[in-house]
PDB file of N, CA and C in Angstrom:
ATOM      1  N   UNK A   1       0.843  -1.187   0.000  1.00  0.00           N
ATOM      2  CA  UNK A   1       0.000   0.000   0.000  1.00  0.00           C
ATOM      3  C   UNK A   1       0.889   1.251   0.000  1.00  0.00           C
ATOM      4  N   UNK A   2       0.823   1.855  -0.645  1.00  0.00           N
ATOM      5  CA  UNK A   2       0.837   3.032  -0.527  1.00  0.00           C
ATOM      6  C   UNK A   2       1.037   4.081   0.238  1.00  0.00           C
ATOM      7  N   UNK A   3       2.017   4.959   0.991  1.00  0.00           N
ATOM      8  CA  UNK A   3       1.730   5.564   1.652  1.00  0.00           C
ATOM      9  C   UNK A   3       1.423   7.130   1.792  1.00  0.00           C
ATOM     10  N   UNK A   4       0.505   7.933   1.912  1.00  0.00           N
ATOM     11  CA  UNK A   4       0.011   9.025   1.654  1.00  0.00           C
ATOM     12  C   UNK A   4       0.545  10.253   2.064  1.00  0.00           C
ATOM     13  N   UNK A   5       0.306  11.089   1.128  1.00  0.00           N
ATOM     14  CA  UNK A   5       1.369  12.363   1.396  1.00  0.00           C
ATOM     15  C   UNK A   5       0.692  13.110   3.147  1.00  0.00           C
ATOM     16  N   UNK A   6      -0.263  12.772   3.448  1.00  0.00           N
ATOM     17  CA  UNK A   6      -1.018  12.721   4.984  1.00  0.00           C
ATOM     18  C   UNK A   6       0.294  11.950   6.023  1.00  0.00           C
ATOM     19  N   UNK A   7       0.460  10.772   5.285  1.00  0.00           N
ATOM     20  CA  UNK A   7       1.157  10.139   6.670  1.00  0.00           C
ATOM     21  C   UNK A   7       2.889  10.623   6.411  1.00  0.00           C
ATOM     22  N   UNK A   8       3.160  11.127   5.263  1.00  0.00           N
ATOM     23  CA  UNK A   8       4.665  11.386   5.276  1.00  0.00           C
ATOM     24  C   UNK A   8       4.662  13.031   6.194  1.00  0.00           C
ATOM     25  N   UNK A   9       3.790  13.840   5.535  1.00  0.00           N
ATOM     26  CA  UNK A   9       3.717  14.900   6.497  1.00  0.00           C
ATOM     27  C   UNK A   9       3.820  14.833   8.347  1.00  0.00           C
ATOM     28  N   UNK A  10       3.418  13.920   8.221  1.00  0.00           N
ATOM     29  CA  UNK A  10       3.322  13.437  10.063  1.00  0.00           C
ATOM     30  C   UNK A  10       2.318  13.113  10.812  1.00  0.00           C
ATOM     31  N   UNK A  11       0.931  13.433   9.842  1.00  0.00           N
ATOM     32  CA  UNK A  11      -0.404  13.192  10.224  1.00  0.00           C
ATOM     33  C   UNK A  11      -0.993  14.218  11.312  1.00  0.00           C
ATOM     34  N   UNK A  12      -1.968  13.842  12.000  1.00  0.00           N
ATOM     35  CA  UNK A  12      -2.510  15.307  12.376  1.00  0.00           C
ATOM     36  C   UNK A  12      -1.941  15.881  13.231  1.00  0.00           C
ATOM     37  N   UNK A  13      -0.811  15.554  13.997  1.00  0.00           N
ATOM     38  CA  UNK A  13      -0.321  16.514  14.974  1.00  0.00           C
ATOM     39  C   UNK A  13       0.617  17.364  13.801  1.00  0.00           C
ATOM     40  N   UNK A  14       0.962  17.017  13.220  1.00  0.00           N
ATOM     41  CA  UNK A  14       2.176  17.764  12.685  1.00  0.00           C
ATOM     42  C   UNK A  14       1.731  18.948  11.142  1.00  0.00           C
ATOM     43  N   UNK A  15       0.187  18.567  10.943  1.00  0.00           N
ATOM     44  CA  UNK A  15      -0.208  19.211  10.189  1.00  0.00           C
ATOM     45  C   UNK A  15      -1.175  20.522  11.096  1.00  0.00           C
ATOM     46  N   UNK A  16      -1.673  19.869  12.187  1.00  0.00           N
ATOM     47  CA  UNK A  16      -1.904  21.118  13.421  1.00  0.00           C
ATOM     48  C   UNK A  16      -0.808  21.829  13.671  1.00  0.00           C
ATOM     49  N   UNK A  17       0.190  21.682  13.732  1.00  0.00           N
ATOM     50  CA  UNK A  17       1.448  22.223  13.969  1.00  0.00           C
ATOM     51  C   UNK A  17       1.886  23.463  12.812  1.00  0.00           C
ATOM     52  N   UNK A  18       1.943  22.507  11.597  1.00  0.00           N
ATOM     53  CA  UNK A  18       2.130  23.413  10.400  1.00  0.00           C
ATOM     54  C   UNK A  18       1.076  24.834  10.311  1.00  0.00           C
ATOM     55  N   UNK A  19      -0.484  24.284  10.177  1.00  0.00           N
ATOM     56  CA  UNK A  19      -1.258  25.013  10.111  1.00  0.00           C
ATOM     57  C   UNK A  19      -1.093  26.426  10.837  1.00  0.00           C
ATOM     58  N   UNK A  20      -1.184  26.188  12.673  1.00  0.00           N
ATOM     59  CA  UNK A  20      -0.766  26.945  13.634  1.00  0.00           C
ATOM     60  C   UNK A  20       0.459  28.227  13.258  1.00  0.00           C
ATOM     61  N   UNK A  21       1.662  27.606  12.713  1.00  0.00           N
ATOM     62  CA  UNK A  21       2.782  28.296  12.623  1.00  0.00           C
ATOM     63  C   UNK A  21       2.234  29.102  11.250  1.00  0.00           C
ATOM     64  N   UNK A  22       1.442  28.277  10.323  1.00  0.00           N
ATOM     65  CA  UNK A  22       1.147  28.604   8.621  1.00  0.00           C
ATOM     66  C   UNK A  22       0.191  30.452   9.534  1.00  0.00           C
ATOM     67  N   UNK A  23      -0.546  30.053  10.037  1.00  0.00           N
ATOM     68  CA  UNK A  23      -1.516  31.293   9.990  1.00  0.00           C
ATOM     69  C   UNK A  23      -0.422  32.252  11.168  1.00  0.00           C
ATOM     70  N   UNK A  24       0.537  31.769  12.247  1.00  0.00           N
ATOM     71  CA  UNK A  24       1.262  33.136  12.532  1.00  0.00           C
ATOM     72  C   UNK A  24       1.732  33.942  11.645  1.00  0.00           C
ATOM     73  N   UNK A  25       2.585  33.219  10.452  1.00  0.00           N
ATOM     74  CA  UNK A  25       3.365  34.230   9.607  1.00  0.00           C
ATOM     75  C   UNK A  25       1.992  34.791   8.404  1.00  0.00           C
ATOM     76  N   UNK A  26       0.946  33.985   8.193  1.00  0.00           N
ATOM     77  CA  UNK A  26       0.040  35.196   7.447  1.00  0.00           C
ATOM     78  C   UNK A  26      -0.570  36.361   8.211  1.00  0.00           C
ATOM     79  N   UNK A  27      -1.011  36.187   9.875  1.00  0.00           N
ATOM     80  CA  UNK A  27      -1.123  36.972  10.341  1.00  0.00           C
ATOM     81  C   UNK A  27      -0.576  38.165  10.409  1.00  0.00           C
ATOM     82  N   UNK A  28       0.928  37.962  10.290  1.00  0.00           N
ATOM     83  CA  UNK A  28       2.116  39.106  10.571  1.00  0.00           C
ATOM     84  C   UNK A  28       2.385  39.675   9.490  1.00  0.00           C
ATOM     85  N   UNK A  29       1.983  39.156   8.634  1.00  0.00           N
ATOM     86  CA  UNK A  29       2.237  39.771   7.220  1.00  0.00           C
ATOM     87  C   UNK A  29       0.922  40.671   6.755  1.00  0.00           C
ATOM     88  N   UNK A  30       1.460  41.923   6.758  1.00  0.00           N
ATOM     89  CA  UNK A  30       0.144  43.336   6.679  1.00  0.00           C
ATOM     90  C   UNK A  30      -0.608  43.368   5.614  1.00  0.00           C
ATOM     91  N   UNK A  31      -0.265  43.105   4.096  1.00  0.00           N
ATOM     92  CA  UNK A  31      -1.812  42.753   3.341  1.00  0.00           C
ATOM     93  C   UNK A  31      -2.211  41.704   3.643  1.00  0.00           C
ATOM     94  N   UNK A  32      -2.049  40.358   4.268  1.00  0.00           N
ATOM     95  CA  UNK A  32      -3.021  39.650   4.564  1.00  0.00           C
ATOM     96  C   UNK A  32      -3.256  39.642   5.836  1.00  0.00           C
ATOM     97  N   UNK A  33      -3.277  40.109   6.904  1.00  0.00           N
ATOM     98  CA  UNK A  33      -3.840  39.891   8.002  1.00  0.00           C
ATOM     99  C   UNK A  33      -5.165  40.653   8.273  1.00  0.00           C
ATOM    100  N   UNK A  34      -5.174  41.823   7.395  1.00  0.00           N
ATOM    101  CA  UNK A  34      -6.687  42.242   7.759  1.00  0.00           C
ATOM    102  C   UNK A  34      -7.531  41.219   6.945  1.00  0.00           C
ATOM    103  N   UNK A  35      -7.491  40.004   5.751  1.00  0.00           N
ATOM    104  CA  UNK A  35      -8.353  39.529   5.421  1.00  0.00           C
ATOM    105  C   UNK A  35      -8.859  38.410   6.717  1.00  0.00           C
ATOM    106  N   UNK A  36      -8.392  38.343   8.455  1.00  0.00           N
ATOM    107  CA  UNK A  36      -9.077  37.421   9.277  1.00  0.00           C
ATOM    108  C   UNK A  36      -9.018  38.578  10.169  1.00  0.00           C
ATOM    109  N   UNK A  37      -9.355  40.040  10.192  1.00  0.00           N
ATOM    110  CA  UNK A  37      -9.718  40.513  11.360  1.00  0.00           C
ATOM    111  C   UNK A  37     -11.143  40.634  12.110  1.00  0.00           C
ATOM    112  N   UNK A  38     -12.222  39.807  11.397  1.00  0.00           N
ATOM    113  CA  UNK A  38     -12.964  39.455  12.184  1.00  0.00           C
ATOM    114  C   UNK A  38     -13.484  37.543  12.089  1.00  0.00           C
ATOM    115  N   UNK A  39     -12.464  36.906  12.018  1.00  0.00           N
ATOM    116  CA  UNK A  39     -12.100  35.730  11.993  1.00  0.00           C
ATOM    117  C   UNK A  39     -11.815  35.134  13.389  1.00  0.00           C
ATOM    118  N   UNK A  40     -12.758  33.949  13.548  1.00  0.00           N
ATOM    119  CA  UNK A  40     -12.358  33.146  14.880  1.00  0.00           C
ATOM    120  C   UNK A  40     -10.997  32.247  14.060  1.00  0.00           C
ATOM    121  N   UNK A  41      -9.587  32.974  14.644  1.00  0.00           N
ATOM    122  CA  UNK A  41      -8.842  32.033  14.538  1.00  0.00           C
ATOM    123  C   UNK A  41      -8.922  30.473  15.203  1.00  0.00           C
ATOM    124  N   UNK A  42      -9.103  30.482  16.377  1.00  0.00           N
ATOM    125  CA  UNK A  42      -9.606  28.930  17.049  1.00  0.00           C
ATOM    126  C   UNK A  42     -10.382  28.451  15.853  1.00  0.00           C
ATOM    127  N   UNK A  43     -11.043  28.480  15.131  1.00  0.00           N
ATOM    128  CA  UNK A  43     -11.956  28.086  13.968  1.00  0.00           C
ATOM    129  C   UNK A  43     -11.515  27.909  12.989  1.00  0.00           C
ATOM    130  N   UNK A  44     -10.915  28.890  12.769  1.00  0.00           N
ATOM    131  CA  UNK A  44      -9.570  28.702  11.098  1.00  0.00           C
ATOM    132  C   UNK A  44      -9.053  27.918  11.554  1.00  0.00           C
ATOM    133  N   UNK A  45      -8.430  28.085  12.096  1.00  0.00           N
ATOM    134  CA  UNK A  45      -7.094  27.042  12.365  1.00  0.00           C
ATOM    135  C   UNK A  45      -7.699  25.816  12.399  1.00  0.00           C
ATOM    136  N   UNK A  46      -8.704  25.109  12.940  1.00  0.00           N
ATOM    137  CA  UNK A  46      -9.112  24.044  12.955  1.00  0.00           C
ATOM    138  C   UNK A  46      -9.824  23.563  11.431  1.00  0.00           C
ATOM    139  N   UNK A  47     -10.660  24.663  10.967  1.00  0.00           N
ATOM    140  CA  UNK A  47     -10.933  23.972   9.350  1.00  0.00           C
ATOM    141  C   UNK A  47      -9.553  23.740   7.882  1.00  0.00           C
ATOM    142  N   UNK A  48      -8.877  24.801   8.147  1.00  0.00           N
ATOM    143  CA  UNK A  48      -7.711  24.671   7.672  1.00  0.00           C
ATOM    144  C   UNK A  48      -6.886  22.927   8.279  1.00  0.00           C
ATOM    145  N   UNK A  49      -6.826  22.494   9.442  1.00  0.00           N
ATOM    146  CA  UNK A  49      -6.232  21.412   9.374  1.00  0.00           C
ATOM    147  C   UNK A  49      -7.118  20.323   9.090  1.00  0.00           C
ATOM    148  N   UNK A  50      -8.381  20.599   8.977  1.00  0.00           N
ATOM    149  CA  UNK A  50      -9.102  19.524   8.670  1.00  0.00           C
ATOM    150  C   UNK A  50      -9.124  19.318   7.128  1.00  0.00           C
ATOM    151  N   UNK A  51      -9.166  20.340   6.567  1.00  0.00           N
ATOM    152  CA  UNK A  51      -9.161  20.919   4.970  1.00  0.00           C
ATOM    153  C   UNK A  51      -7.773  20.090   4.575  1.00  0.00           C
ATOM    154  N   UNK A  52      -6.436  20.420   5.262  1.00  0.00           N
ATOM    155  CA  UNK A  52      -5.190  20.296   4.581  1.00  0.00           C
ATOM    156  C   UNK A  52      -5.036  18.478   4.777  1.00  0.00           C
ATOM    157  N   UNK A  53      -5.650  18.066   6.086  1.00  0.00           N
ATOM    158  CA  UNK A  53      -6.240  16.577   6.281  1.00  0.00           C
ATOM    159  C   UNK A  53      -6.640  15.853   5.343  1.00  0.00           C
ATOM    160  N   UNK A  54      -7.547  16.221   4.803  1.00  0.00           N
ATOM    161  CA  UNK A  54      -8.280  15.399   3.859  1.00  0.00           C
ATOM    162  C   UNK A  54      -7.828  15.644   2.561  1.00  0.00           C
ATOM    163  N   UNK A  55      -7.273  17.111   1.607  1.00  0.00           N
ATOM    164  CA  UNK A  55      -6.599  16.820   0.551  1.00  0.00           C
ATOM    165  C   UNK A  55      -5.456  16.156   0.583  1.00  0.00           C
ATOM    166  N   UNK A  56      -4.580  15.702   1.820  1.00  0.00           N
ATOM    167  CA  UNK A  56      -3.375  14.505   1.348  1.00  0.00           C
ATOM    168  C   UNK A  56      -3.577  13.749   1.779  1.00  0.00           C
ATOM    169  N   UNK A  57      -5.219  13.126   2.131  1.00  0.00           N
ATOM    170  CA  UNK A  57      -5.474  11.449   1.863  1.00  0.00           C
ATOM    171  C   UNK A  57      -5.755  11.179   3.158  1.00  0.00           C
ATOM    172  N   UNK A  58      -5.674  11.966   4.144  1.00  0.00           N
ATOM    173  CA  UNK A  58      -5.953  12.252   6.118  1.00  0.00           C
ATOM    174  C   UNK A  58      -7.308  10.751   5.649  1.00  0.00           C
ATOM    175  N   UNK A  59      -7.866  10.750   6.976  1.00  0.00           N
ATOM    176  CA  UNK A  59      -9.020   9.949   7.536  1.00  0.00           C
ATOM    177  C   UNK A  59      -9.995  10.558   7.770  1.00  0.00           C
ATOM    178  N   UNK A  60     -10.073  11.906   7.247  1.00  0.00           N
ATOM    179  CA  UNK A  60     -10.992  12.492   7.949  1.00  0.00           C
ATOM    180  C   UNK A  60     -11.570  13.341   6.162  1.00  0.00           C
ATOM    181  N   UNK A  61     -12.495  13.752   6.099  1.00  0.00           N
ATOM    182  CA  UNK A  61     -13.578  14.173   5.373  1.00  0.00           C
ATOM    183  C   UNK A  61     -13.743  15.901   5.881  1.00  0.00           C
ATOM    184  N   UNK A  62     -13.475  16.741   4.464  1.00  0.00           N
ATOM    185  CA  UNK A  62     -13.517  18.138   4.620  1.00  0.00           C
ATOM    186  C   UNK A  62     -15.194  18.540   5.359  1.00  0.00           C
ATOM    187  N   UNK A  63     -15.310  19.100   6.141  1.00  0.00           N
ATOM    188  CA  UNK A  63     -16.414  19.453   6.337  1.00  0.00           C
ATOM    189  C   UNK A  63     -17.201  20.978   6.628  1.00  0.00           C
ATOM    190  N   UNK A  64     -16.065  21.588   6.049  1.00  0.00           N
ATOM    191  CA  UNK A  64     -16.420  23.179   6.342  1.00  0.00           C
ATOM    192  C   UNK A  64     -17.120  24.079   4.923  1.00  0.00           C
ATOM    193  N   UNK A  65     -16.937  25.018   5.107  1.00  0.00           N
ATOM    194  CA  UNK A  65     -17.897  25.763   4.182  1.00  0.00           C
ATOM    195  C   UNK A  65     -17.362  25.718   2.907  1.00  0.00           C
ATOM    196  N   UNK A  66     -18.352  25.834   1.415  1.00  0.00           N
ATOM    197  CA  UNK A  66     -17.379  25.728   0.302  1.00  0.00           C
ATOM    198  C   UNK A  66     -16.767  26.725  -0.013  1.00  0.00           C
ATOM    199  N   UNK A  67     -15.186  25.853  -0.378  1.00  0.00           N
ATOM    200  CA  UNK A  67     -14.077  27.172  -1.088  1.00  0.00           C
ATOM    201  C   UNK A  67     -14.956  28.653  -1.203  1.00  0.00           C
ATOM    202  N   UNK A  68     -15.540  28.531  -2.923  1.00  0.00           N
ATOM    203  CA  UNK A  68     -16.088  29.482  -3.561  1.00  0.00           C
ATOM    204  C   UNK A  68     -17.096  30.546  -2.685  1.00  0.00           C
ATOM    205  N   UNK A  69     -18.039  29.778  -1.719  1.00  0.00           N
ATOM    206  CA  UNK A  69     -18.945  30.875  -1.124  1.00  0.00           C
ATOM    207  C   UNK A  69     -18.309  31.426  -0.021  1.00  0.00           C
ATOM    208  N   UNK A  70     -17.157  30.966   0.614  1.00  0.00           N
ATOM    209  CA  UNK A  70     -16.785  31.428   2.180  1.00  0.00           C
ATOM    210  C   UNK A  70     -15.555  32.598   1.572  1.00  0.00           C
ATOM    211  N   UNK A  71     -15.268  32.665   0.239  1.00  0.00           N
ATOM    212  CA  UNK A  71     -14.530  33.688  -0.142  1.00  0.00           C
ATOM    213  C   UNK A  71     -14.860  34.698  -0.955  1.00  0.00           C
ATOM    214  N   UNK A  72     -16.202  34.664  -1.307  1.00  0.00           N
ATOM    215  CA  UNK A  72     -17.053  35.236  -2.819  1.00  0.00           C
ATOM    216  C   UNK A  72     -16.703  36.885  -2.352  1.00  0.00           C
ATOM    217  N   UNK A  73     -16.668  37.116  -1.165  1.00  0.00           N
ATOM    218  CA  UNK A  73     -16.803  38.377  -0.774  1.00  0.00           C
ATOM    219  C   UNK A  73     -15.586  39.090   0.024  1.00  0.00           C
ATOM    220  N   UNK A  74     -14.642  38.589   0.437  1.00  0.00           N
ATOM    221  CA  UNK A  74     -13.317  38.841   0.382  1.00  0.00           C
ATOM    222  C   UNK A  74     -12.376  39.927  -0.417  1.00  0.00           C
ATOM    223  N   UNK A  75     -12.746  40.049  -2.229  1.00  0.00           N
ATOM    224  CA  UNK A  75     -12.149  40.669  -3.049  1.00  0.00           C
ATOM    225  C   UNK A  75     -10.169  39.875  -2.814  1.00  0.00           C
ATOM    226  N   UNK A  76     -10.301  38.826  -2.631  1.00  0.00           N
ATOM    227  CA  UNK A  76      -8.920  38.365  -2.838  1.00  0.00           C
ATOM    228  C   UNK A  76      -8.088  37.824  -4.475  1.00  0.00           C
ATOM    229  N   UNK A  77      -7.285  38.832  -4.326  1.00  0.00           N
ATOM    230  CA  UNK A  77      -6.493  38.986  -5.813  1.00  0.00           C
ATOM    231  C   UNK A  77      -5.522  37.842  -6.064  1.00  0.00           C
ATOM    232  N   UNK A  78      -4.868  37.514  -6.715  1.00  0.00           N
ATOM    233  CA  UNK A  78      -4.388  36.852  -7.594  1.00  0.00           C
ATOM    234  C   UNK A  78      -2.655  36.704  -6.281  1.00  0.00           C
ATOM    235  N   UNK A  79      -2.507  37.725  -6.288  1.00  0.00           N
ATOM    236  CA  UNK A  79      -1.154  37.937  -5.327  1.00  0.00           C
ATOM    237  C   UNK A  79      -1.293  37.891  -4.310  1.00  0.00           C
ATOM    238  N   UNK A  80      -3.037  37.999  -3.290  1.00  0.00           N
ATOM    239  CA  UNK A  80      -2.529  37.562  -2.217  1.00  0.00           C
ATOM    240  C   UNK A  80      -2.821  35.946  -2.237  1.00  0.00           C
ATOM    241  N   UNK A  81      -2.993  35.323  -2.733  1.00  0.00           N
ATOM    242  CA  UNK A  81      -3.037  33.497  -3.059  1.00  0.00           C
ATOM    243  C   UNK A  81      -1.495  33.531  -3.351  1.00  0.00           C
ATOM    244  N   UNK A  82      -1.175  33.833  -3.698  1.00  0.00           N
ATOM    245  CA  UNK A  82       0.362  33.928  -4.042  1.00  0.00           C
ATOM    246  C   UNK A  82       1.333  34.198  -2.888  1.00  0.00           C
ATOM    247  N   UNK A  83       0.703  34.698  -2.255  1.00  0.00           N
ATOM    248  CA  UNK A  83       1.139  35.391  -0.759  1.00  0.00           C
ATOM    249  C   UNK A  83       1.209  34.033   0.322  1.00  0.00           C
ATOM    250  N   UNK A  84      -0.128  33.786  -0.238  1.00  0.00           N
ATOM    251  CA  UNK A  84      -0.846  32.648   1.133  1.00  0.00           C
ATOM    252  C   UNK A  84      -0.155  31.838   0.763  1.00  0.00           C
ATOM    253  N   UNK A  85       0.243  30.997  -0.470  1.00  0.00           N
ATOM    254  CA  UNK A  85       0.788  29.304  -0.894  1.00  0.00           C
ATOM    255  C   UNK A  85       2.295  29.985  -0.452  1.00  0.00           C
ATOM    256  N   UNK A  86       2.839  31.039  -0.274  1.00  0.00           N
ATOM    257  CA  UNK A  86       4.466  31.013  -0.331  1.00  0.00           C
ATOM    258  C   UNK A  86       5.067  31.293   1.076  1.00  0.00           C
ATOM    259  N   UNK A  87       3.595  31.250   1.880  1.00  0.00           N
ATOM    260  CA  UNK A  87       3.602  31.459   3.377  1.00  0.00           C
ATOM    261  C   UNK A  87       3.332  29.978   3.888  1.00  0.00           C
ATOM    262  N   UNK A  88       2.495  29.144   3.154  1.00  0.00           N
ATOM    263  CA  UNK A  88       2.535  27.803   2.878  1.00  0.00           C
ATOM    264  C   UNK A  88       3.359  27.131   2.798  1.00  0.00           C
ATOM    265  N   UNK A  89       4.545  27.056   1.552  1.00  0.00           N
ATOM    266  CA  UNK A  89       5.539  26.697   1.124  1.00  0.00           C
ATOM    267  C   UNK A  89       6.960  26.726   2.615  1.00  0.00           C
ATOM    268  N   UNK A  90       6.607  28.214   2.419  1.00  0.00           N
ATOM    269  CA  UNK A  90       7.416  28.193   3.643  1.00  0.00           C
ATOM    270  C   UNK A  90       7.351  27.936   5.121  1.00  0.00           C
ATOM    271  N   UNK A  91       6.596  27.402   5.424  1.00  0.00           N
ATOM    272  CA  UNK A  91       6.113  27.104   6.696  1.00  0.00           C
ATOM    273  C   UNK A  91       6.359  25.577   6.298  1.00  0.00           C
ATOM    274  N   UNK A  92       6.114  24.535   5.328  1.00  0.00           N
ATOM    275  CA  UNK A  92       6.358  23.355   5.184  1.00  0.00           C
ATOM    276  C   UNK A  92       7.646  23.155   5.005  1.00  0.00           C
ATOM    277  N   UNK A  93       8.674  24.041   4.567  1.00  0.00           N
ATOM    278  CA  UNK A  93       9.982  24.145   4.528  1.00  0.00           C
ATOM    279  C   UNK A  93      10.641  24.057   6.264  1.00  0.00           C
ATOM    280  N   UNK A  94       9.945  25.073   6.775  1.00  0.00           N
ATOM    281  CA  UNK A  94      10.232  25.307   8.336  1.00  0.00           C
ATOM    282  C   UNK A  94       9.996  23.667   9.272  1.00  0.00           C
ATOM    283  N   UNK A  95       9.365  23.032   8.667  1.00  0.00           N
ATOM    284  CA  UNK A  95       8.770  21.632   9.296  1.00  0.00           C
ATOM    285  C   UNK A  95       9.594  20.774   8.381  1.00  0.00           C
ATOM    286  N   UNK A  96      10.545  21.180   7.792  1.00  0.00           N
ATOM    287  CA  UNK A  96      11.502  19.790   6.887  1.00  0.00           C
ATOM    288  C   UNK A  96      10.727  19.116   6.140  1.00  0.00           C
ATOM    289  N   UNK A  97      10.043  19.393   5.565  1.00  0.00           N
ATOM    290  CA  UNK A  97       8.996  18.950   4.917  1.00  0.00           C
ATOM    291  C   UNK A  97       9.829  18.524   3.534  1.00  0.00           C
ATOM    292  N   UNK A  98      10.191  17.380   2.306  1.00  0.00           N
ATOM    293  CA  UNK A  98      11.049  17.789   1.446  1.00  0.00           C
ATOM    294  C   UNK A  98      10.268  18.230   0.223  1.00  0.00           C
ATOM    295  N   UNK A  99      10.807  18.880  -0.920  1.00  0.00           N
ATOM    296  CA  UNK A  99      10.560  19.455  -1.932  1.00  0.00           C
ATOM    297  C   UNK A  99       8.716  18.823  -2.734  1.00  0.00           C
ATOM    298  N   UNK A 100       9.909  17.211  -2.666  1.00  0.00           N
ATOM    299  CA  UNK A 100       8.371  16.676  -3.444  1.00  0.00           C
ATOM    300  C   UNK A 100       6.899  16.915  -3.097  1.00  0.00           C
ATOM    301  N   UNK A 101       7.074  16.543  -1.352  1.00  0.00           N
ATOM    302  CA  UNK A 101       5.988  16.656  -0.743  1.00  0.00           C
ATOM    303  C   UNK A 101       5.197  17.736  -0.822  1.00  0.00           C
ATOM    304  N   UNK A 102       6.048  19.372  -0.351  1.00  0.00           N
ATOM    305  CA  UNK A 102       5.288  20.607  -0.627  1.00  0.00           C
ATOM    306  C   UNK A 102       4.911  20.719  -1.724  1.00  0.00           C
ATOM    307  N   UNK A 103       5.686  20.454  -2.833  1.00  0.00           N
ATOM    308  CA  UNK A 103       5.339  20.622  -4.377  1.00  0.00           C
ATOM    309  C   UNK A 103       3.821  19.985  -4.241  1.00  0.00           C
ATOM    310  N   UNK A 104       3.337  18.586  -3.484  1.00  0.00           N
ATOM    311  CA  UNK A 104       2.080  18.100  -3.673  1.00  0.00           C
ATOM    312  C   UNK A 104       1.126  18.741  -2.995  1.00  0.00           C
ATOM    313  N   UNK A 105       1.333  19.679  -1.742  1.00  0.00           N
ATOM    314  CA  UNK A 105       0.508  20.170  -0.929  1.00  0.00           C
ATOM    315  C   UNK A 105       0.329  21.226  -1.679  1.00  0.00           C
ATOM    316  N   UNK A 106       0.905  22.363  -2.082  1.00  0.00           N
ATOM    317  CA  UNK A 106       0.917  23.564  -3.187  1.00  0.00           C
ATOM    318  C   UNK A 106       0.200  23.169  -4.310  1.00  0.00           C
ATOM    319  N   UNK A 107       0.406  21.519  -5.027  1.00  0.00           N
ATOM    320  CA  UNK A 107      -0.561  21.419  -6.127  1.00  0.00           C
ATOM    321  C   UNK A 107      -1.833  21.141  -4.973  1.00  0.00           C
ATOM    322  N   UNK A 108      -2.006  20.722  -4.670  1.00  0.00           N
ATOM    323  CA  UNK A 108      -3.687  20.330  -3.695  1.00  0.00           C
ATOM    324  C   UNK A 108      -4.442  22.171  -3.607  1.00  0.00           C
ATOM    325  N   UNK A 109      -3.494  23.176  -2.843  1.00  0.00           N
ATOM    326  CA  UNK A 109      -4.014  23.965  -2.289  1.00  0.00           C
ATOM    327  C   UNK A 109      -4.250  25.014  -3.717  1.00  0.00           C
ATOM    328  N   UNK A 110      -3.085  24.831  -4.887  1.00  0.00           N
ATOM    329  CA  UNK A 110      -3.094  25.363  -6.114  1.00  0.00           C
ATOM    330  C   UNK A 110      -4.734  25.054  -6.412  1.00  0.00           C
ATOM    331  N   UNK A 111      -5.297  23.889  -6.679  1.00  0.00           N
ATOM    332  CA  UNK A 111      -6.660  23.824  -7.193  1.00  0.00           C
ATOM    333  C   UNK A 111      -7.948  24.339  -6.918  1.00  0.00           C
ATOM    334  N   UNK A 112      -7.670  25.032  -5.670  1.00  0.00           N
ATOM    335  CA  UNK A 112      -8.681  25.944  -5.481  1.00  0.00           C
ATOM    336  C   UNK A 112      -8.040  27.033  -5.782  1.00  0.00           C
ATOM    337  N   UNK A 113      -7.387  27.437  -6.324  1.00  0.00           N
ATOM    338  CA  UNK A 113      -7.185  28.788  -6.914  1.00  0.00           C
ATOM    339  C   UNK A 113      -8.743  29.819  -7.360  1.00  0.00           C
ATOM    340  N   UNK A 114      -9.206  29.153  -8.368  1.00  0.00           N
ATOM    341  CA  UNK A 114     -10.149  29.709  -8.712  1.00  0.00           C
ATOM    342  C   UNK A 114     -11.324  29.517  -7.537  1.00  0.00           C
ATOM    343  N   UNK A 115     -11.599  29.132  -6.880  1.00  0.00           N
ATOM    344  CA  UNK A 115     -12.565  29.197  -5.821  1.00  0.00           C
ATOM    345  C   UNK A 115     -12.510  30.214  -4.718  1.00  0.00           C
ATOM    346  N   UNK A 116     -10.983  30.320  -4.896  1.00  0.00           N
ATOM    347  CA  UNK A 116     -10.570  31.746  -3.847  1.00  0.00           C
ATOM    348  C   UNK A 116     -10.395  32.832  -4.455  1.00  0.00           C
ATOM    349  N   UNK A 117     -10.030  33.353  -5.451  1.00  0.00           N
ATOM    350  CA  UNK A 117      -9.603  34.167  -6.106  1.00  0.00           C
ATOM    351  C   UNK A 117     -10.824  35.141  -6.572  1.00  0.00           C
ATOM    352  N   UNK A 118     -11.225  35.912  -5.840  1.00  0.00           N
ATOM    353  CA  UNK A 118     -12.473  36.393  -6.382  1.00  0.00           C
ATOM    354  C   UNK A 118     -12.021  37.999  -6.681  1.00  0.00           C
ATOM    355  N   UNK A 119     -10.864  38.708  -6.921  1.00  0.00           N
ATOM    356  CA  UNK A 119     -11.076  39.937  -7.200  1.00  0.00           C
ATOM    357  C   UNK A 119     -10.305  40.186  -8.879  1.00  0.00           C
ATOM    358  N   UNK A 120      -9.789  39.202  -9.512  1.00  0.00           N
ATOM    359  CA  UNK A 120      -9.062  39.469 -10.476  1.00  0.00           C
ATOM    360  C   UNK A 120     -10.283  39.063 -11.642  1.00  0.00           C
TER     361      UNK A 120
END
């Protein structure tokens, strides 16, 4: 069998982990942190690891709001997705994560591009 880019990541502690550290450095970073200033982080943070769970094969089943409607109204451009995957990237870098693997999490999180991207 196979083993899933879920269990090489480290599985859910270590993708709670990622997530956690993933939203400090978007926080700190000034065009994107006003897009969660009235955001229950306790809440993000938890659909985000459930979200990043289930696109690399996790045990668990996405169950939060869809991509397209929970962002329709945002006005998020093209660069800050660009912003978010390289705050991504680098936060999976920070966790030794190797090349291949992020390359697969970046394509996973790449495919909602268009579901998030609502100002371009």
């Amino acid at each position: 069998m196979t083993e899933t880019l879920y269990t090489r990541l480290g599985g859910e502690d270590a993708l709670t982990a990622v997530v956690d550290r993933f939203y400090d450095r978007v926080l700190a970073d000034k065009r994107l942190a006003p897009f969660f200033e009235d955001v229950d982080m306790q809440q993000q943070r938890a659909h985000q690891a459930q979200f990043l769970s289930a696109v690399t094969g996790g045990p668990v089943e996405y169950t939060g709001a869809d991509m397209e409607a929970v962002h329709a109204d945002l006005d998020i451009g093209r660069a800050d997705f660009d912003a978010i995957a390289t705050h991504l990237d680098d936060t999976l870098a920070e966790f030794d994560v190797d090349e291949a693997d992020r390359e697969a999490v970046l394509a996973e999180f790449g495919s909602y591009e268009d579901a998030i991207v609502t100002a371009d």
